[in-house]
Protein backbone atom coordinates (compact mmCIF):
# COMPACT_ATOMS: atom_id res chain seq x y z
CA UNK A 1 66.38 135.98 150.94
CA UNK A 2 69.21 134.33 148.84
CA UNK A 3 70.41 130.97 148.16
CA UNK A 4 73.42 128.84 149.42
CA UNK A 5 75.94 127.55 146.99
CA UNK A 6 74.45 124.20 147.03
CA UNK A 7 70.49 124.37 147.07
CA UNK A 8 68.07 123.65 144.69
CA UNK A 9 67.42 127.06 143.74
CA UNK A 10 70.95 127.18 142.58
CA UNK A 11 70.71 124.21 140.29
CA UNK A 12 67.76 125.48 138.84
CA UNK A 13 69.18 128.77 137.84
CA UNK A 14 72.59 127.40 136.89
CA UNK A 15 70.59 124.73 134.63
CA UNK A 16 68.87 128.08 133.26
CA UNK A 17 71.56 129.43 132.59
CA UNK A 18 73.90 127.34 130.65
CA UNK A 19 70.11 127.25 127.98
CA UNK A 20 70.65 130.83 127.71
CA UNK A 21 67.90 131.77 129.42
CA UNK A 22 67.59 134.61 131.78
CA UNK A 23 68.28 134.95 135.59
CA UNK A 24 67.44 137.91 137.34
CA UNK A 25 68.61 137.61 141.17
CA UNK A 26 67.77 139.62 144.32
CA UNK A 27 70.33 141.52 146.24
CA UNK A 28 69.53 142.53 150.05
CA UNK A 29 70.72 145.54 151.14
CA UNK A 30 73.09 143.80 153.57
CA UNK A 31 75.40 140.80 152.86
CA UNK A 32 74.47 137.55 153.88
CA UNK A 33 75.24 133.74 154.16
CA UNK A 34 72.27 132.97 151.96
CA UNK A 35 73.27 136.02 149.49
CA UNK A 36 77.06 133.73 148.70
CA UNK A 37 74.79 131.91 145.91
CA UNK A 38 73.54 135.01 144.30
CA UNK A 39 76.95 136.69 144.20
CA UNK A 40 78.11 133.28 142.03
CA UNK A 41 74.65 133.57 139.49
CA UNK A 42 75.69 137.55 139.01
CA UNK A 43 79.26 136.48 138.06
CA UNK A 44 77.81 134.01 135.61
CA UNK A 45 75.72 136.52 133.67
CA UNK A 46 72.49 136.56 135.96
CA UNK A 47 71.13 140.00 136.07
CA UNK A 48 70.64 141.39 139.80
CA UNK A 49 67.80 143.83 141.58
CA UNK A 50 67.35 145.21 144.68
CA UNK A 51 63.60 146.43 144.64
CA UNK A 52 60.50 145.55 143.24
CA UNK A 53 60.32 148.60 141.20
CA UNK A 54 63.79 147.43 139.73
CA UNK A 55 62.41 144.13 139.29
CA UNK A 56 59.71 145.69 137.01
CA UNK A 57 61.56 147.79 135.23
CA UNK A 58 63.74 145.06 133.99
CA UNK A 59 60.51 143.14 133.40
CA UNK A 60 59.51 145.77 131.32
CA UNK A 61 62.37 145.62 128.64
């Protein structure tokens, strides 16, 4: 699933973030509560995937 605005996942990334380090963050197929925090990380530079094989392939870089 996601994360809300205000869990510890969040701070995590967020904390990763601003040390320039990279955030990759999964997006369901359909939109959800849980998804809100995800949407923020993406607009703050985190990188998004939908699949595993996605996943991988920007593993693989």
């Amino acid at each position: 699933m996601g994360a809300t605005k205000q869990s510890g996942a969040m701070i995590t990334a967020r904390l990763a973030l601003d040390q320039g380090r990279e955030v990759s963050v999964f997006i369901p197929d359909q939109a959800h509560y849980f998804c809100e925090g995800s949407q923020i990380l993406i607009e703050d530079g985190a990188s998004s995937f939908a699949s595993a094989e996605a996943l991988c392939q920007q593993v693989a870089r």
